[in-house]
C-alpha atoms as a PDB file:
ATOM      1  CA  UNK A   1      13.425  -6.774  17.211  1.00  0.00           C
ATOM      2  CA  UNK A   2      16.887  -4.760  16.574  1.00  0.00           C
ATOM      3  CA  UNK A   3      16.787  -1.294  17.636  1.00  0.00           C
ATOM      4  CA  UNK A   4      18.585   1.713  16.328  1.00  0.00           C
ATOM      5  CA  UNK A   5      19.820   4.789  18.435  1.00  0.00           C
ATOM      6  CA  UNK A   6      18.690   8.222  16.871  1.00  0.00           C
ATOM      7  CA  UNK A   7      22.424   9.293  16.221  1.00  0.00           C
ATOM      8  CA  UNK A   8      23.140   6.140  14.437  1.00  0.00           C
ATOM      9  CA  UNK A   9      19.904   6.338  12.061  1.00  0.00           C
ATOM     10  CA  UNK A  10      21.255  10.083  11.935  1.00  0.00           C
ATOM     11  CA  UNK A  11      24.738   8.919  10.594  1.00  0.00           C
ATOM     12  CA  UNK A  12      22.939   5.834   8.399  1.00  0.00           C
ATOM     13  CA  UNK A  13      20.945   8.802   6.673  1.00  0.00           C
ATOM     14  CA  UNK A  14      23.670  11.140   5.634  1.00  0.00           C
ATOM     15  CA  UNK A  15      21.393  13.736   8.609  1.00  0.00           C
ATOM     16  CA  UNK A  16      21.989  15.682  11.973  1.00  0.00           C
ATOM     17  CA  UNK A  17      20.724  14.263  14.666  1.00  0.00           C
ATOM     18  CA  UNK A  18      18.469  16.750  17.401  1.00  0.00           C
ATOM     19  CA  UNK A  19      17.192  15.889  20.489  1.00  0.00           C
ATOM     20  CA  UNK A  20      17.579  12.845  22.945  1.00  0.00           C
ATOM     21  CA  UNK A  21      20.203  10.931  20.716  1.00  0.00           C
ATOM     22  CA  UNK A  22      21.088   7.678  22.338  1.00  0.00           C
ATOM     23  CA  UNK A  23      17.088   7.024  22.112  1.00  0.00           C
ATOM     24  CA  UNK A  24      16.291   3.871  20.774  1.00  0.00           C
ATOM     25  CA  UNK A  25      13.869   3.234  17.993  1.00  0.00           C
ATOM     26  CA  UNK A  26      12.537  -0.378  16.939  1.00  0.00           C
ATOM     27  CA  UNK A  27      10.171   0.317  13.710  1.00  0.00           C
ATOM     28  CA  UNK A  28       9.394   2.815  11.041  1.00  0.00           C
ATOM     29  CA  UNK A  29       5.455   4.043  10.653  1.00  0.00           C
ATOM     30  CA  UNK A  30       3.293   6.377   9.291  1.00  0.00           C
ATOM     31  CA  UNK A  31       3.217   9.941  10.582  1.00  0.00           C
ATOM     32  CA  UNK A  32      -0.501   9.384  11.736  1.00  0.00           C
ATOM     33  CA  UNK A  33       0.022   6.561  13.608  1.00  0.00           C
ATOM     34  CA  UNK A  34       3.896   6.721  14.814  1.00  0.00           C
ATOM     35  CA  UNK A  35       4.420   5.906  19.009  1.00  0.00           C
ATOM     36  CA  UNK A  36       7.676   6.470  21.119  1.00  0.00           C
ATOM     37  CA  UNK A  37       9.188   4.142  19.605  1.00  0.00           C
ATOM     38  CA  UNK A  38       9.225   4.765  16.082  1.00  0.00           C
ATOM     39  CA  UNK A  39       9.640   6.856  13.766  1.00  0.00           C
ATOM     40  CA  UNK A  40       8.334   8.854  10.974  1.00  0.00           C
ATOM     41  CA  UNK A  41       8.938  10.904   7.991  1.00  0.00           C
ATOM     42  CA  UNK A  42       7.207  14.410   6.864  1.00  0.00           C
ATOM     43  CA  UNK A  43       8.752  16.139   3.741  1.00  0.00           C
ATOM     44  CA  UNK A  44       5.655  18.440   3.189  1.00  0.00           C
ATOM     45  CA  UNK A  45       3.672  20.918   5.811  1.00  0.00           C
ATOM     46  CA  UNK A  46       0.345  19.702   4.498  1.00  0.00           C
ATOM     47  CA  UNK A  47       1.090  16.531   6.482  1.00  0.00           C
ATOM     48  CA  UNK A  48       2.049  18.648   9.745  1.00  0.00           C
ATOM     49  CA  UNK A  49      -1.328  18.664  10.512  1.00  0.00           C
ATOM     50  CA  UNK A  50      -1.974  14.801  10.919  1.00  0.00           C
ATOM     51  CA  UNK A  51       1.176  14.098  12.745  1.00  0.00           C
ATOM     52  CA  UNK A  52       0.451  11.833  15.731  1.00  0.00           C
ATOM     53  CA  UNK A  53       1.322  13.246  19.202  1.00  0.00           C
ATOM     54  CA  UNK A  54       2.980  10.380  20.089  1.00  0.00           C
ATOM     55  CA  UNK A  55       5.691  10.424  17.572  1.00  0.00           C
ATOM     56  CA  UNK A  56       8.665   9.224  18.505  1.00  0.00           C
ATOM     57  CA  UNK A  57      11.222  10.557  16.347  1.00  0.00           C
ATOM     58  CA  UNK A  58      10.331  12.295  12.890  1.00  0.00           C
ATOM     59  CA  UNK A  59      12.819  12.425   9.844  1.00  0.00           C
ATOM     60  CA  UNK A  60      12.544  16.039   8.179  1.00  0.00           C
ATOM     61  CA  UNK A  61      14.238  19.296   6.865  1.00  0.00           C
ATOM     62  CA  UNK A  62      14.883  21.735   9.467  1.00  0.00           C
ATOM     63  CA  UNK A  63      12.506  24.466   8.498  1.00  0.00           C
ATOM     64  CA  UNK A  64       9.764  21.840   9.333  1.00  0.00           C
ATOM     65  CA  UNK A  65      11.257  20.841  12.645  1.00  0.00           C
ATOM     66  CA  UNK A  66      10.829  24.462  13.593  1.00  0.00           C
ATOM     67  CA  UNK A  67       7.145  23.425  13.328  1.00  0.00           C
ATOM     68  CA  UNK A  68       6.443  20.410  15.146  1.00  0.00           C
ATOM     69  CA  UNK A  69       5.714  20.301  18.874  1.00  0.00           C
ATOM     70  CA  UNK A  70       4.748  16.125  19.007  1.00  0.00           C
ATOM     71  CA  UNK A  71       8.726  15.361  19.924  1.00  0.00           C
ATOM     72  CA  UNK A  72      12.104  16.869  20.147  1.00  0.00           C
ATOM     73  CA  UNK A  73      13.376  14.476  18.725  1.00  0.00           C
ATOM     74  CA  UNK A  74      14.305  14.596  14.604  1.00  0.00           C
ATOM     75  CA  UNK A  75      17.021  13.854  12.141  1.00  0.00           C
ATOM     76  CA  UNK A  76      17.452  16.494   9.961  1.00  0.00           C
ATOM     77  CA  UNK A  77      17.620  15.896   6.071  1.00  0.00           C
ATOM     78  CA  UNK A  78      17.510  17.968   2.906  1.00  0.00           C
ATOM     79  CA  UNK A  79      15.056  15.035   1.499  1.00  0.00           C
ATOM     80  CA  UNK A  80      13.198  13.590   3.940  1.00  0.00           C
ATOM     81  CA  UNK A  81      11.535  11.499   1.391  1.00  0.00           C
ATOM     82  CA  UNK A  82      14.816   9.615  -0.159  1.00  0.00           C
ATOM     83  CA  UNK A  83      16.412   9.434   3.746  1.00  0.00           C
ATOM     84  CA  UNK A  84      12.807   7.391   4.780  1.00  0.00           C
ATOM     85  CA  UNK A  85      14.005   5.464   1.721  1.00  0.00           C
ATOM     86  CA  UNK A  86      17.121   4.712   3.220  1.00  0.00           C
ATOM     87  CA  UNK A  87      16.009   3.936   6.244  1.00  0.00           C
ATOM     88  CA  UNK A  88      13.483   1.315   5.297  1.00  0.00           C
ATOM     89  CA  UNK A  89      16.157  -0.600   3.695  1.00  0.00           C
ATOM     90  CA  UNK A  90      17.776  -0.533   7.258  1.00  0.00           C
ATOM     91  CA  UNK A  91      14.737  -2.082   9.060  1.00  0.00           C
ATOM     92  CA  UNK A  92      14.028  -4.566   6.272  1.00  0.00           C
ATOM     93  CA  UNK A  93      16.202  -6.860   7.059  1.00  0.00           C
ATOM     94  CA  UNK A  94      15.032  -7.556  10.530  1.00  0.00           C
ATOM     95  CA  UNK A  95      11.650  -7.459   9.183  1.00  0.00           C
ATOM     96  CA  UNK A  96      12.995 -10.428   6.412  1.00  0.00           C
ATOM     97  CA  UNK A  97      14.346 -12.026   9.465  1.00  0.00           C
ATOM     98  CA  UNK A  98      11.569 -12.276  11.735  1.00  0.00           C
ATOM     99  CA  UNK A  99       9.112 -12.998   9.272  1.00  0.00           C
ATOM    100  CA  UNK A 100      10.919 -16.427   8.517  1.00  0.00           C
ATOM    101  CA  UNK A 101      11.165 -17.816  12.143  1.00  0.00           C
ATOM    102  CA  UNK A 102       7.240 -17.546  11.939  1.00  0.00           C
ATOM    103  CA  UNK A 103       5.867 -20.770  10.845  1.00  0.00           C
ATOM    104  CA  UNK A 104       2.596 -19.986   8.681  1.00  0.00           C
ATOM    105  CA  UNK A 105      -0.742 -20.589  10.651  1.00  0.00           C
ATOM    106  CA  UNK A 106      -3.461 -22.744   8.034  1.00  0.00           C
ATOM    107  CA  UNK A 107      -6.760 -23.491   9.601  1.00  0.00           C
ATOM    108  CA  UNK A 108      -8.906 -26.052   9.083  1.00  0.00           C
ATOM    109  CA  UNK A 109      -9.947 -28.134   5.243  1.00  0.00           C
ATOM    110  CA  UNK A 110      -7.526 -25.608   3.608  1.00  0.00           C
ATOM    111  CA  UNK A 111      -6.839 -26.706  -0.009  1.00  0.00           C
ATOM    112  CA  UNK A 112      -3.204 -25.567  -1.132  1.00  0.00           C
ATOM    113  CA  UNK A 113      -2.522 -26.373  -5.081  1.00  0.00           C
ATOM    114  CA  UNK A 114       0.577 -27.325  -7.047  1.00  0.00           C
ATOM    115  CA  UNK A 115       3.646 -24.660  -6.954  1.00  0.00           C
ATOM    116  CA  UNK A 116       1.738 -22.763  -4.362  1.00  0.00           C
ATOM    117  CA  UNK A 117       4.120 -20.684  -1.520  1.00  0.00           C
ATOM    118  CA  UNK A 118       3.051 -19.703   1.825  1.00  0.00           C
ATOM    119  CA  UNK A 119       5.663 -17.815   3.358  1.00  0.00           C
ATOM    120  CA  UNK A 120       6.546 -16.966   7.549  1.00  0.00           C
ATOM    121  CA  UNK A 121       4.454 -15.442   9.258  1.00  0.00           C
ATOM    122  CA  UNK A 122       1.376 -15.873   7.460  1.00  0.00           C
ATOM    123  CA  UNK A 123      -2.499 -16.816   8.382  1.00  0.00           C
ATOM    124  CA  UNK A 124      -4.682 -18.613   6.143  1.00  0.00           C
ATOM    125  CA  UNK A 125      -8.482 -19.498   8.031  1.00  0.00           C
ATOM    126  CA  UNK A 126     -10.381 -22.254   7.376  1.00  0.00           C
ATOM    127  CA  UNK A 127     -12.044 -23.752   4.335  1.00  0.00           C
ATOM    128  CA  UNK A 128      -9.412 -21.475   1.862  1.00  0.00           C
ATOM    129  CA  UNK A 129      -9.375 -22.349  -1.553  1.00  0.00           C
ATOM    130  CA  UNK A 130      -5.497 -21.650  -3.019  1.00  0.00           C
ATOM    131  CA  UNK A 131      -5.396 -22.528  -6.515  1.00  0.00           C
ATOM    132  CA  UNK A 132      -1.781 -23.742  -8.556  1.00  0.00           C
ATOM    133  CA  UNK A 133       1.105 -21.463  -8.966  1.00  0.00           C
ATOM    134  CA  UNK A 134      -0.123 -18.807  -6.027  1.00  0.00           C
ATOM    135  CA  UNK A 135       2.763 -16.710  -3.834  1.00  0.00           C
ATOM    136  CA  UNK A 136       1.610 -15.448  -0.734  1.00  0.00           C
ATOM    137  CA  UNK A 137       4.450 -13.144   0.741  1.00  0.00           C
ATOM    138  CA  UNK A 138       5.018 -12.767   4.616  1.00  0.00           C
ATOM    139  CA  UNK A 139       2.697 -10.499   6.699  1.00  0.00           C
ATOM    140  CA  UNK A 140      -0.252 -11.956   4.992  1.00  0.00           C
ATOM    141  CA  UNK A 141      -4.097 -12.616   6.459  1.00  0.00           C
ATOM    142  CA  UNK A 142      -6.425 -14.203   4.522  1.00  0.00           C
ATOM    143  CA  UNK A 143     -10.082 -15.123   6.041  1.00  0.00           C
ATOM    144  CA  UNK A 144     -11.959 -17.956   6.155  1.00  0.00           C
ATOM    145  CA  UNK A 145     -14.053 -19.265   3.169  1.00  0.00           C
ATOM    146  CA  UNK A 146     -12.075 -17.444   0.190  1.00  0.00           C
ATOM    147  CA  UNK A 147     -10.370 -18.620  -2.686  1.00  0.00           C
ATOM    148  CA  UNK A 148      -7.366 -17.569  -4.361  1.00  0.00           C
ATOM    149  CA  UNK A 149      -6.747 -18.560  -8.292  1.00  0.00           C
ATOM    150  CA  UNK A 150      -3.909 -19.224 -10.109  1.00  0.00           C
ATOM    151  CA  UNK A 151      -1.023 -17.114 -10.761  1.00  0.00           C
ATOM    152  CA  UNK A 152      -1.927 -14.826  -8.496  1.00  0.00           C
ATOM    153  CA  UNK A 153       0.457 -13.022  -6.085  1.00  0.00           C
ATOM    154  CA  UNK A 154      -0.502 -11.402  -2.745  1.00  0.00           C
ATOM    155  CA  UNK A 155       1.998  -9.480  -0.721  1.00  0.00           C
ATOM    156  CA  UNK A 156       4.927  -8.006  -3.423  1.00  0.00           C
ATOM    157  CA  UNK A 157       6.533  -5.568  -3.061  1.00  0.00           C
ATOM    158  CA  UNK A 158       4.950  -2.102  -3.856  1.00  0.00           C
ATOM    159  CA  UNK A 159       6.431  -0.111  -6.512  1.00  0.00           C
ATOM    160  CA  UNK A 160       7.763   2.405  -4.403  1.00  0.00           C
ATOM    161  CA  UNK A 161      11.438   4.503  -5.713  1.00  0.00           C
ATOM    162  CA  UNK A 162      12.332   7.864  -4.089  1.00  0.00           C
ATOM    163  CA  UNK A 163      14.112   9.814  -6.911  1.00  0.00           C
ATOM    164  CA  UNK A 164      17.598  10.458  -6.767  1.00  0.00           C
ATOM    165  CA  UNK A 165      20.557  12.348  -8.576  1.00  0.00           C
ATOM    166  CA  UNK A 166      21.295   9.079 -10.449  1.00  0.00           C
ATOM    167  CA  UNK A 167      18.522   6.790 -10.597  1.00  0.00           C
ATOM    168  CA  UNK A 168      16.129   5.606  -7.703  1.00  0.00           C
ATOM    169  CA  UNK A 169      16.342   4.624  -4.087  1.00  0.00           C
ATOM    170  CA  UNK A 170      14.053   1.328  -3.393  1.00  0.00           C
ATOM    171  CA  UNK A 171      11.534   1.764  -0.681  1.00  0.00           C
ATOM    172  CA  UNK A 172      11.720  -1.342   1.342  1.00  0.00           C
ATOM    173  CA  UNK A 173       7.449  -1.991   1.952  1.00  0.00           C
ATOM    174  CA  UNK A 174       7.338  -2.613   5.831  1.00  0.00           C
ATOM    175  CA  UNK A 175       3.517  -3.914   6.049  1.00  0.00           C
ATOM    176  CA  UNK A 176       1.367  -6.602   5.081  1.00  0.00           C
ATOM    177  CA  UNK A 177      -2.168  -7.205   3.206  1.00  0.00           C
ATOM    178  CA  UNK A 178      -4.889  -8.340   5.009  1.00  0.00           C
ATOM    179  CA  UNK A 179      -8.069 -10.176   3.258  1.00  0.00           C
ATOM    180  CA  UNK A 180     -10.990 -10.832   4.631  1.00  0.00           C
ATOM    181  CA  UNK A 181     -13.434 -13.297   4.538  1.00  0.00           C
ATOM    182  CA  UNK A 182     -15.863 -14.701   1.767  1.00  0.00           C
ATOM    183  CA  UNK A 183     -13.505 -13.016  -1.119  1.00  0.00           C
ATOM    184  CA  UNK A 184     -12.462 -14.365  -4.270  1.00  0.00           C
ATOM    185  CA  UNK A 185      -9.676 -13.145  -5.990  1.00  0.00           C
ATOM    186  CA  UNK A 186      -9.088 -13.878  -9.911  1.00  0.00           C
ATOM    187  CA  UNK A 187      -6.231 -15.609 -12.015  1.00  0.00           C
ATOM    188  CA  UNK A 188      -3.164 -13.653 -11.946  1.00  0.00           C
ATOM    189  CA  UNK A 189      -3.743 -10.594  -9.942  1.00  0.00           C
ATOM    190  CA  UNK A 190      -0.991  -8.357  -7.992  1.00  0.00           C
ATOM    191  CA  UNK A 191      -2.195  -7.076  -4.468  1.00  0.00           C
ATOM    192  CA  UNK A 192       1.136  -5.269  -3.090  1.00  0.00           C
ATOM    193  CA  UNK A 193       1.803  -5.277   0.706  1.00  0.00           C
ATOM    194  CA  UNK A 194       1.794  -1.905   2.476  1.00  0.00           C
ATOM    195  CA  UNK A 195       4.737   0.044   2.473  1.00  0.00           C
ATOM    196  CA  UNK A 196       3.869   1.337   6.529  1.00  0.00           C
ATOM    197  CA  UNK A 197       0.860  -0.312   7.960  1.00  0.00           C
ATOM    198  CA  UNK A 198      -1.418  -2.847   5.498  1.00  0.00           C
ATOM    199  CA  UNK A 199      -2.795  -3.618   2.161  1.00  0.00           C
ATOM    200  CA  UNK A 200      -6.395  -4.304   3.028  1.00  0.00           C
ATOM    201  CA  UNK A 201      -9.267  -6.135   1.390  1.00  0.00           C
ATOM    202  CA  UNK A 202     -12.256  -6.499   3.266  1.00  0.00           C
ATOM    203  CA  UNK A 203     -15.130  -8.896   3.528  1.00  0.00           C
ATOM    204  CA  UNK A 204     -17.127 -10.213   0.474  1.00  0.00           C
ATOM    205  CA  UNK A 205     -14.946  -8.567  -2.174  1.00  0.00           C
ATOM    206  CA  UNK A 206     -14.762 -10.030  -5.616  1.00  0.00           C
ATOM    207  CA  UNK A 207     -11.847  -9.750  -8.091  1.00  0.00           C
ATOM    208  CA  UNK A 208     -12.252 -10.656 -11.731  1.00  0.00           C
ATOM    209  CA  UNK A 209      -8.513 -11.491 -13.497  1.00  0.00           C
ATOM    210  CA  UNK A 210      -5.496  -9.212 -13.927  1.00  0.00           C
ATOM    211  CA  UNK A 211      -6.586  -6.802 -11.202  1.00  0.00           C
ATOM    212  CA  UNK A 212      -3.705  -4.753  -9.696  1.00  0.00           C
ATOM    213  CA  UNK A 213      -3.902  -3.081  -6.227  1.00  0.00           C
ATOM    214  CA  UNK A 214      -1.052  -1.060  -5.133  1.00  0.00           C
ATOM    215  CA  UNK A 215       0.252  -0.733  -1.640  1.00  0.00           C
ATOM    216  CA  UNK A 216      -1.672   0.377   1.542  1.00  0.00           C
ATOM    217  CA  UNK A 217      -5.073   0.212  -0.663  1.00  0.00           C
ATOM    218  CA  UNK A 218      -8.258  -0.123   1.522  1.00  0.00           C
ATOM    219  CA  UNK A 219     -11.510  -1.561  -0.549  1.00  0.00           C
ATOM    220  CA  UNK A 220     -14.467  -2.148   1.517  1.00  0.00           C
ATOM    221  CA  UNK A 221     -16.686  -4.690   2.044  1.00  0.00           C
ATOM    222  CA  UNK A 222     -18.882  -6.617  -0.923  1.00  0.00           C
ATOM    223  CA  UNK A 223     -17.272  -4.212  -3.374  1.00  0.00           C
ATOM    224  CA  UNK A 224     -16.571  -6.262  -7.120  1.00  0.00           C
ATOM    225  CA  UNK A 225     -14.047  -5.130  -9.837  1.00  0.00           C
ATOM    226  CA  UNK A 226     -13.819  -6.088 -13.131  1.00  0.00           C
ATOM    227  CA  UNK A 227     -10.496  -7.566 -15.270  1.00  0.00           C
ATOM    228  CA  UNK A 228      -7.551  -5.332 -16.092  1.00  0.00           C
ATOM    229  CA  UNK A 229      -8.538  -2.218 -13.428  1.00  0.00           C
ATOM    230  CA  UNK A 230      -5.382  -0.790 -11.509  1.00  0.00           C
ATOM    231  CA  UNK A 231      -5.599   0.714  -8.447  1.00  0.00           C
ATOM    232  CA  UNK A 232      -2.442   3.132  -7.621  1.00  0.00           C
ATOM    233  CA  UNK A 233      -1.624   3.623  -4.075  1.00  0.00           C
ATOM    234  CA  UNK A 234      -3.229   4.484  -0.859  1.00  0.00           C
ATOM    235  CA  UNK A 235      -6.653   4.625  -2.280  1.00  0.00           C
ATOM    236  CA  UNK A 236      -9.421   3.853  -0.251  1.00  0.00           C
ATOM    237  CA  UNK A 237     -12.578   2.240  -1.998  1.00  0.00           C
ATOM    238  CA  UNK A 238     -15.946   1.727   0.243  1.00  0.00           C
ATOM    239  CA  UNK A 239     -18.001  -1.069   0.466  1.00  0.00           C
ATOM    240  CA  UNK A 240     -20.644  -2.270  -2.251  1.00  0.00           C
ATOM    241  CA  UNK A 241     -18.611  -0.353  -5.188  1.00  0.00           C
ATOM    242  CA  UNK A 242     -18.520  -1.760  -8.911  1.00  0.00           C
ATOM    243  CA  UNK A 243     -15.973  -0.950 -11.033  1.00  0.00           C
ATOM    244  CA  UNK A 244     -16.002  -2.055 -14.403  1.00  0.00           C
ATOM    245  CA  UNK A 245     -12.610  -3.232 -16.172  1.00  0.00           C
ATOM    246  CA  UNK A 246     -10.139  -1.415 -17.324  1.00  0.00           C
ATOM    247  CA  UNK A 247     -10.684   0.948 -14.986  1.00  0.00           C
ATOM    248  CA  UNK A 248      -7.645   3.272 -13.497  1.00  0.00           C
ATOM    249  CA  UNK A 249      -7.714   5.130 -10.249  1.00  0.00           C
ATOM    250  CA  UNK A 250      -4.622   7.449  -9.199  1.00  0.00           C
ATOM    251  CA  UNK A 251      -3.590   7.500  -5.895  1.00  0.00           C
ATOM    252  CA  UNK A 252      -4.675   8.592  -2.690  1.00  0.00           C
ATOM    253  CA  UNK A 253      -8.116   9.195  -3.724  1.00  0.00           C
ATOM    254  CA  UNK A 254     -11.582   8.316  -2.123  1.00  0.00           C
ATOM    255  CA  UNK A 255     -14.175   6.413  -3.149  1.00  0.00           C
ATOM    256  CA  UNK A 256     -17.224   6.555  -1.029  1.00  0.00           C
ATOM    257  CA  UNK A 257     -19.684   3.641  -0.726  1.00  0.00           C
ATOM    258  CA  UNK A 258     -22.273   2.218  -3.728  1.00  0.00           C
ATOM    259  CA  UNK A 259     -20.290   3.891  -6.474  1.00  0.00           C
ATOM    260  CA  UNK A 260     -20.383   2.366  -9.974  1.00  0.00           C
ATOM    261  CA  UNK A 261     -17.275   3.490 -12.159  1.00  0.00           C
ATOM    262  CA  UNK A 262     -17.901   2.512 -15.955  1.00  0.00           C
ATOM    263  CA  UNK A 263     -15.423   0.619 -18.211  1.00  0.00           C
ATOM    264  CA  UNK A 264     -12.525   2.130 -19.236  1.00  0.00           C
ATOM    265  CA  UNK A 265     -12.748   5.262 -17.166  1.00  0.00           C
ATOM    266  CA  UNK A 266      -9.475   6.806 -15.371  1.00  0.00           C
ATOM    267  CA  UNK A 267     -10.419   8.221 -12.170  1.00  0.00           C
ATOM    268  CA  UNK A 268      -8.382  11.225 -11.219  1.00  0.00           C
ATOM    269  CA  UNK A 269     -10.475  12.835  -8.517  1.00  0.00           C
ATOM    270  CA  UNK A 270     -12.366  11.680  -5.109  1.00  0.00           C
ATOM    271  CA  UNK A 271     -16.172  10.623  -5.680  1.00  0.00           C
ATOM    272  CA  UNK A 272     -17.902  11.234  -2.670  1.00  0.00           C
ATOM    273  CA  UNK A 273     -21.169  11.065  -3.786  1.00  0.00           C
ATOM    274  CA  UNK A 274     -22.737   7.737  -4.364  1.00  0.00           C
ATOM    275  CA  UNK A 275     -23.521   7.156  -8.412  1.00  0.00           C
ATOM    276  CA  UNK A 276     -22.743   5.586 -11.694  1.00  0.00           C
ATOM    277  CA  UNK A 277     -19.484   7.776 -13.355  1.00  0.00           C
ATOM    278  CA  UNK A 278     -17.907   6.940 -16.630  1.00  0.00           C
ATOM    279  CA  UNK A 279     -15.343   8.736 -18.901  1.00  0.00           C
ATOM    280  CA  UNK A 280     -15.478   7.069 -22.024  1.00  0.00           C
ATOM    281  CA  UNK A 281     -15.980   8.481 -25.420  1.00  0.00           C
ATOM    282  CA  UNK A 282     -17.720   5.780 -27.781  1.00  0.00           C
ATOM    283  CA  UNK A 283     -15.325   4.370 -30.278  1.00  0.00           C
ATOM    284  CA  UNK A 284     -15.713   5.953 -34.275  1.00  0.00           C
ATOM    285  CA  UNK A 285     -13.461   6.641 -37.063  1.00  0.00           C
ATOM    286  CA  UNK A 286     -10.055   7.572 -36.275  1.00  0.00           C
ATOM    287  CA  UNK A 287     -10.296  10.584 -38.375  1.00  0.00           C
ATOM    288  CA  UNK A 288     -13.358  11.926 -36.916  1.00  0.00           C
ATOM    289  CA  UNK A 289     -11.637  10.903 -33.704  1.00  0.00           C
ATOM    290  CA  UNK A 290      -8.546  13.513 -34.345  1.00  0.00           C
ATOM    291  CA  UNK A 291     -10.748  16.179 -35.368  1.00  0.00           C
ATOM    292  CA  UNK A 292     -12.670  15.697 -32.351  1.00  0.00           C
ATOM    293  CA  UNK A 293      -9.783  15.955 -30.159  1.00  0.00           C
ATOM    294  CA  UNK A 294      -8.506  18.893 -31.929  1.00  0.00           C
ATOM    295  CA  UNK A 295     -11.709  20.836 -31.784  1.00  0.00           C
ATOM    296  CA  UNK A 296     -11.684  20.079 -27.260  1.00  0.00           C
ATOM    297  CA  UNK A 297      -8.041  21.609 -27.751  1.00  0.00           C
ATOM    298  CA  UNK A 298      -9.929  24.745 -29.382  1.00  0.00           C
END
């Protein structure tokens, strides 16, 4: 795997480079999880408080380097967020690379339909089910026993822009999704690989059609959802949840176990207490409608 000295990644990112700089760093991951040999990204002080102690390097703006004891070693940014940006771009092509070389693992009475693509460096366990017109991207796990309709894709990229002066800066997505066993997922649905670390869909789930599940989701085990529900990024659902369809849940929320979420609701907050939660009003007369509205404005 290519390697990139801290003063080059410094240069690469428009940043100063502090600490040991003819380091060497081989990956990009998440500030909970980085090692000595990777590194990270904080842009906020909220997140100074999860940083691993192992990190190896950490993009940020000086003010927050003044803060962190895990390493002395950091390249310093005015946007940390737009520089990690840049600097998955840099790894993603030795990520495209290595992925490629890997010839896809597919266990045992595997069906694989028409127009179906397994890419590198993919497992697929016995007694799959992969319907016609299916793309599995790199980096992808599926368990035994599951099937996989039609037009669905597994492994896209997230949708994932740091803002800019003109425009948006793609953030190359680094991970992969893993599925577990005994799950079914729906005609054309969109499960997005993780941006750092995994997309992952554990045992026993169920996906109706047109379900969308951003990157680095976690939904736990036997949990069902219902057609047309989104699910924005890094939320994590628990196991033996139903959610209803059209259903929308904004990121980095929490869902605890046995949680029923009613048609049509958009979930905006953490439920951690186990329940049936809707936010529907019934349909009636558009007029009545308006002066409804205009009387919660009041």
């Amino acid at each position: 795997m290519e390697s990139f000295a801290l003063e080059k990644l410094a240069v690469e990112l428009n940043g100063t480079p502090l600490g040991a700089k003819d380091s060497f760093f081989t990956n990009l991951q998440d500030s909970r999880t980085c090692d000595e040999n990777s590194l990270c990204f904080v842009r906020d002080a909220k997140f100074l408080a999860t940083l691993s102690p192992n990190a190896g390097a950490v993009i940020t703006t000086e003010a927050l380097a003044n803060e962190i004891t895990a390493t002395k070693n950091f390249i310093i940014v005015d946007n940390p967020y737009l520089a990690y940006a840049r600097a998955t771009q840099l790894f993603f092509e030795k990520y495209n690379e290595n992925n490629a070389k890997i010839e896809p693992k597919i266990g045992t009475n595997v069906t694989i339909g028409k127009n179906s693509v397994i890419n590198g460096n993919c497992v697929i366990g016995d007694n799959v089910v992969i319907h016609d017109n299916v793309s599995i991207y790199s980096c992808t796990n599926i368990g035994s026993n599951s099937i996989i309709h039609s037009g669905t894709v597994i492994g896209s990229d997230g949708f994932g822009y740091a803002p800019k002066k003109e425009g948006w800066e793609k953030i190359a997505h680094l991970g992969g999704v893993v599925i577990g066993s005994d799950v079914e997922i729906g005609a054309n649905c969109a499960i997005d690989r993780g941006a750092l670390g995994d997309t992952v869909i554990k045992d026993g789930v169920k996906f109706d059609n047109h379900i969308h599940i951003a990157h680095n989701v976690e939904i736990g085990e036997n949990t069902a959802i219902a057609g047309q529900s989104g699910v924005a990024g890094s939320v994590k659902i628990g196991k033996n949840c139903q959610i209803a369809g059209k259903v929308g849940i904004v990121g980095w929320l929490e869902i605890t176990d046995n949680v029923t979420v009613m048609a049509g609701t958009l979930v905006t907050k953490s439920l951690k207490q186990p329940g049936v939660y809707s936010g529907v009003m019934p349909v009636q007369n558009h007029k009545d409608a308006l002066k409804f509205a205009a009387k919660l404005k009041r």
